[in-house]
C-alpha atoms as a PDB file:
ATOM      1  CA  UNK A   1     106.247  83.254 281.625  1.00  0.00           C
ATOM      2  CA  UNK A   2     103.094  84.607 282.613  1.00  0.00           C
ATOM      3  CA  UNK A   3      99.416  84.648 281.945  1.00  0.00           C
ATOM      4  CA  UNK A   4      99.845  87.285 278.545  1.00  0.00           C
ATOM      5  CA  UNK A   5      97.911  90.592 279.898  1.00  0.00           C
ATOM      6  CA  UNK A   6      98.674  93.666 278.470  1.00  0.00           C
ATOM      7  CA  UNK A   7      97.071  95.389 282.388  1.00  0.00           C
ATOM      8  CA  UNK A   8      97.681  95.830 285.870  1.00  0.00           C
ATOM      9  CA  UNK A   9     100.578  95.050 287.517  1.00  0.00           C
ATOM     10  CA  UNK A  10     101.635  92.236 285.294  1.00  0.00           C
ATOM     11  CA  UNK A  11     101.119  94.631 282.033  1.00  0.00           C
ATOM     12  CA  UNK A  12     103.330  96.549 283.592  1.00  0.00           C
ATOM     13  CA  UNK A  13     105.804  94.111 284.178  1.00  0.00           C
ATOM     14  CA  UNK A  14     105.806  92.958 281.126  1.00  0.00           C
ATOM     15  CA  UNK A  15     106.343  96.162 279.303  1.00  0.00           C
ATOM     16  CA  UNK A  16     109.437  96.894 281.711  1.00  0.00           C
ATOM     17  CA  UNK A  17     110.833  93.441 280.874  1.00  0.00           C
ATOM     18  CA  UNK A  18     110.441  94.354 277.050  1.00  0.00           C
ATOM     19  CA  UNK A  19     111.604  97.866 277.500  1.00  0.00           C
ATOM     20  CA  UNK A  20     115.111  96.360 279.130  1.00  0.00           C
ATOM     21  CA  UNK A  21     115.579  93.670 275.940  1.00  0.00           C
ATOM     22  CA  UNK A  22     114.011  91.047 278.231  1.00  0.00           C
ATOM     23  CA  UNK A  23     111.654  88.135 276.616  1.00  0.00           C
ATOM     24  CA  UNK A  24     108.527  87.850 277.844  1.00  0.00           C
ATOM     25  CA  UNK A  25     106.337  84.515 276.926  1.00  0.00           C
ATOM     26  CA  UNK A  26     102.772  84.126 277.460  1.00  0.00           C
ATOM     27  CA  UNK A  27     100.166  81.520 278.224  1.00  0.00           C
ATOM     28  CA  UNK A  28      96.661  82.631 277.379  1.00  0.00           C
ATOM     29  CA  UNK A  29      93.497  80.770 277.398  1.00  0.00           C
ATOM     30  CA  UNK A  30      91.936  80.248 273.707  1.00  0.00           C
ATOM     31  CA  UNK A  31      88.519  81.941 275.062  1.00  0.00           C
ATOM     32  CA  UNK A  32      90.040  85.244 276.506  1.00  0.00           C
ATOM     33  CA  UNK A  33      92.200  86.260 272.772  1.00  0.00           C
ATOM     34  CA  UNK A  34      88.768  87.475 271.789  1.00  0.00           C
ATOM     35  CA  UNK A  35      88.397  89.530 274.387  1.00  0.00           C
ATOM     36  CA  UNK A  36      92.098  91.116 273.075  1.00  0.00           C
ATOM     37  CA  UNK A  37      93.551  90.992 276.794  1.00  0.00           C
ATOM     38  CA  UNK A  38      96.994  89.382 275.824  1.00  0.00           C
ATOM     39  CA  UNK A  39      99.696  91.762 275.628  1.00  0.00           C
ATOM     40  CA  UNK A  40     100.423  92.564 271.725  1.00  0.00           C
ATOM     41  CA  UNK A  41     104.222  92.407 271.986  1.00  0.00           C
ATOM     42  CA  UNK A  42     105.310  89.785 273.704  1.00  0.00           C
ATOM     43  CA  UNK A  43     108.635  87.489 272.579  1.00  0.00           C
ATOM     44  CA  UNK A  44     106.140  84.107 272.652  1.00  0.00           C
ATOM     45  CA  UNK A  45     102.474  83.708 273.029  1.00  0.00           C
ATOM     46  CA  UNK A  46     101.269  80.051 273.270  1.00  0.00           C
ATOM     47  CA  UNK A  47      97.720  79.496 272.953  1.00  0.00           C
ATOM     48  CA  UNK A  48      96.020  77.051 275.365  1.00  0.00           C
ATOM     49  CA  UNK A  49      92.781  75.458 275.200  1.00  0.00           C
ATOM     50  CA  UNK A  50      92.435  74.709 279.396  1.00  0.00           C
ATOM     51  CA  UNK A  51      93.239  76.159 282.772  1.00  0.00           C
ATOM     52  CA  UNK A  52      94.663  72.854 283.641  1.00  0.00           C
ATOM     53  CA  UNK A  53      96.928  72.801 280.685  1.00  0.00           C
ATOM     54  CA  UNK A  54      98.185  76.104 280.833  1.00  0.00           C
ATOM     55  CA  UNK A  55      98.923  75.414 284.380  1.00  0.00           C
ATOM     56  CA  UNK A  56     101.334  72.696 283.357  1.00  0.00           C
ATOM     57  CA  UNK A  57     102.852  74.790 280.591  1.00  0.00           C
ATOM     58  CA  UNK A  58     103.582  77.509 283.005  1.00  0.00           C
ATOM     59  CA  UNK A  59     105.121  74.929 285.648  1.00  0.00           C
ATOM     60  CA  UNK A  60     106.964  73.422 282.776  1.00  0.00           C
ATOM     61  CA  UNK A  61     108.943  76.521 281.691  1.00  0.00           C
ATOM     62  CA  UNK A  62     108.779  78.350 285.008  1.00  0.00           C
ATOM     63  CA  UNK A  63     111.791  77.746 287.885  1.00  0.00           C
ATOM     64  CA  UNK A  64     109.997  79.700 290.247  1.00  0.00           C
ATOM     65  CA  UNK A  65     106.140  81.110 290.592  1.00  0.00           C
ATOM     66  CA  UNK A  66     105.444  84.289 292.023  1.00  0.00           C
ATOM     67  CA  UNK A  67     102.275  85.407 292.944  1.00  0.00           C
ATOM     68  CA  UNK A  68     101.660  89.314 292.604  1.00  0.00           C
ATOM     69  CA  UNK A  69      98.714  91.166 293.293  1.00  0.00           C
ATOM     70  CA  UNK A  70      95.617  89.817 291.829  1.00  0.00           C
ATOM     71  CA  UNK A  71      92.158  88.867 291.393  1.00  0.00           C
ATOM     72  CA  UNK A  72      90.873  84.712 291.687  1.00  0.00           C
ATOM     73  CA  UNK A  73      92.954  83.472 288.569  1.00  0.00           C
ATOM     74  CA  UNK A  74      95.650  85.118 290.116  1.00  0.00           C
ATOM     75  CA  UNK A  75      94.829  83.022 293.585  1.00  0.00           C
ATOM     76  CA  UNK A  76      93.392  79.961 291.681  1.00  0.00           C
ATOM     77  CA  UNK A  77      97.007  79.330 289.627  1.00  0.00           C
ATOM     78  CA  UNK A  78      98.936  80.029 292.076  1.00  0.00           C
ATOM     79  CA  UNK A  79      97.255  77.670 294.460  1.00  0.00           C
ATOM     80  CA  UNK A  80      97.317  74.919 291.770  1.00  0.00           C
ATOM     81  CA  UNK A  81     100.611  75.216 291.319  1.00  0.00           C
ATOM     82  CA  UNK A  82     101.672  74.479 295.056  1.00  0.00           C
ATOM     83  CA  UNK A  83      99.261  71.857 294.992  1.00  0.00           C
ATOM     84  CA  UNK A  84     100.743  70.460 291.791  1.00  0.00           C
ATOM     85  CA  UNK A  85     104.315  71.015 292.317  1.00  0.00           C
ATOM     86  CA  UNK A  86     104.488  68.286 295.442  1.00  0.00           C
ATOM     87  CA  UNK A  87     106.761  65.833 293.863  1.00  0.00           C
ATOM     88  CA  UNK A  88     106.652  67.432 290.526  1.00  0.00           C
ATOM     89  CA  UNK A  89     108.647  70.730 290.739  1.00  0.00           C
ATOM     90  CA  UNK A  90     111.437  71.393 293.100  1.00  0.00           C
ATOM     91  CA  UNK A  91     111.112  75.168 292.399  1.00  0.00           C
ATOM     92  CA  UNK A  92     109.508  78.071 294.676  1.00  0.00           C
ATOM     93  CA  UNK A  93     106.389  78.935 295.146  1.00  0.00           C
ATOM     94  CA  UNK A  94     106.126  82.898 296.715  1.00  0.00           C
ATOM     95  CA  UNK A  95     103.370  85.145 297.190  1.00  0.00           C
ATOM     96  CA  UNK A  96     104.801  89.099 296.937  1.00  0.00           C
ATOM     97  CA  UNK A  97     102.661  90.456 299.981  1.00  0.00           C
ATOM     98  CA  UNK A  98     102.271  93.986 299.586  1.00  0.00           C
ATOM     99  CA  UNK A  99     100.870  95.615 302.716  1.00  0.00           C
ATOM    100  CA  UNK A 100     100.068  92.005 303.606  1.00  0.00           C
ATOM    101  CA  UNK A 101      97.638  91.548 300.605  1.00  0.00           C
ATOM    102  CA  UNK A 102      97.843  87.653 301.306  1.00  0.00           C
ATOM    103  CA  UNK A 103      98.472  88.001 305.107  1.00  0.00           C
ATOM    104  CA  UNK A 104      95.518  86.189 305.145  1.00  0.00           C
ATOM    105  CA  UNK A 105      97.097  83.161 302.818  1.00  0.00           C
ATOM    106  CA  UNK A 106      99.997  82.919 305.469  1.00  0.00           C
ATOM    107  CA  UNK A 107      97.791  82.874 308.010  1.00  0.00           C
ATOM    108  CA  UNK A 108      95.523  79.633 306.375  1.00  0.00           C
ATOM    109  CA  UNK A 109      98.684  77.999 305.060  1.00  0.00           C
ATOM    110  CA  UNK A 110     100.535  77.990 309.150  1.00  0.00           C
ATOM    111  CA  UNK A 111      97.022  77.063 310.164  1.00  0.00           C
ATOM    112  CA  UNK A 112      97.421  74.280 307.971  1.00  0.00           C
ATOM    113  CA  UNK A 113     100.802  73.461 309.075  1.00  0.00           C
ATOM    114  CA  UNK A 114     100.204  73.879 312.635  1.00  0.00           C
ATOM    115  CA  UNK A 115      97.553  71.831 312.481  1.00  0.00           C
ATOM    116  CA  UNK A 116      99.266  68.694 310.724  1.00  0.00           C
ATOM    117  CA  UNK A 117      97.170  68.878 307.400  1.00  0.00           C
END
């Protein structure tokens, strides 16, 4: 399950997935189908009016979150979700850090850590 794009790395992905008789579900806010982003071809598409509730949906279906390369929804959900998932969801949260792309993220979250937050 993923956020539905039909670009970037998580296009991609999704397309490989496909291409190997995988299923592939998306969660897509309401606001963004107009703007024809999802990916056309996907095995499920669920339609969500909030960030908050697509969030949950993703959680709900997901036994792990990974975090690829991205842009602030990529950070912002991915954030939620660890914030969420105290308590909630026993699965893994993981950030794939190409060339250290979220070095900085591992720095913050040992600062945090370190620093008994």
């Amino acid at each position: 399950m993923y956020g539905s794009g039909k670009v970037g790395l998580m296009g991609l992905l999704a397309d490989t997935v496909l291409k190997n008789n995988g299923e592939v579900i998306g969660v897509v806010l309401e606001f963004l189908m107009g703007r024809e982003l999802s990916h056309p071809n996907l095995t499920e598409l669920h339609i969500i009016t909030t960030m908050s509730k697509r969030k949950s949906k993703m959680v709900d279906f997901g036994h792990a979150c990974i975090a690829l390369l991205g842009g602030l929804g990529t950070l912002e959900g991915i954030t939620g979700v660890i914030s969420s998932s105290v308590g909630q969801n026993d699965g893994p949260c993981m950030f794939y850090n190409v060339n250290n792309f979220y070095q900085p993220m591992e720095n913050m979250y040992n600062d945090m850590v370190d620093n008994v937050f």
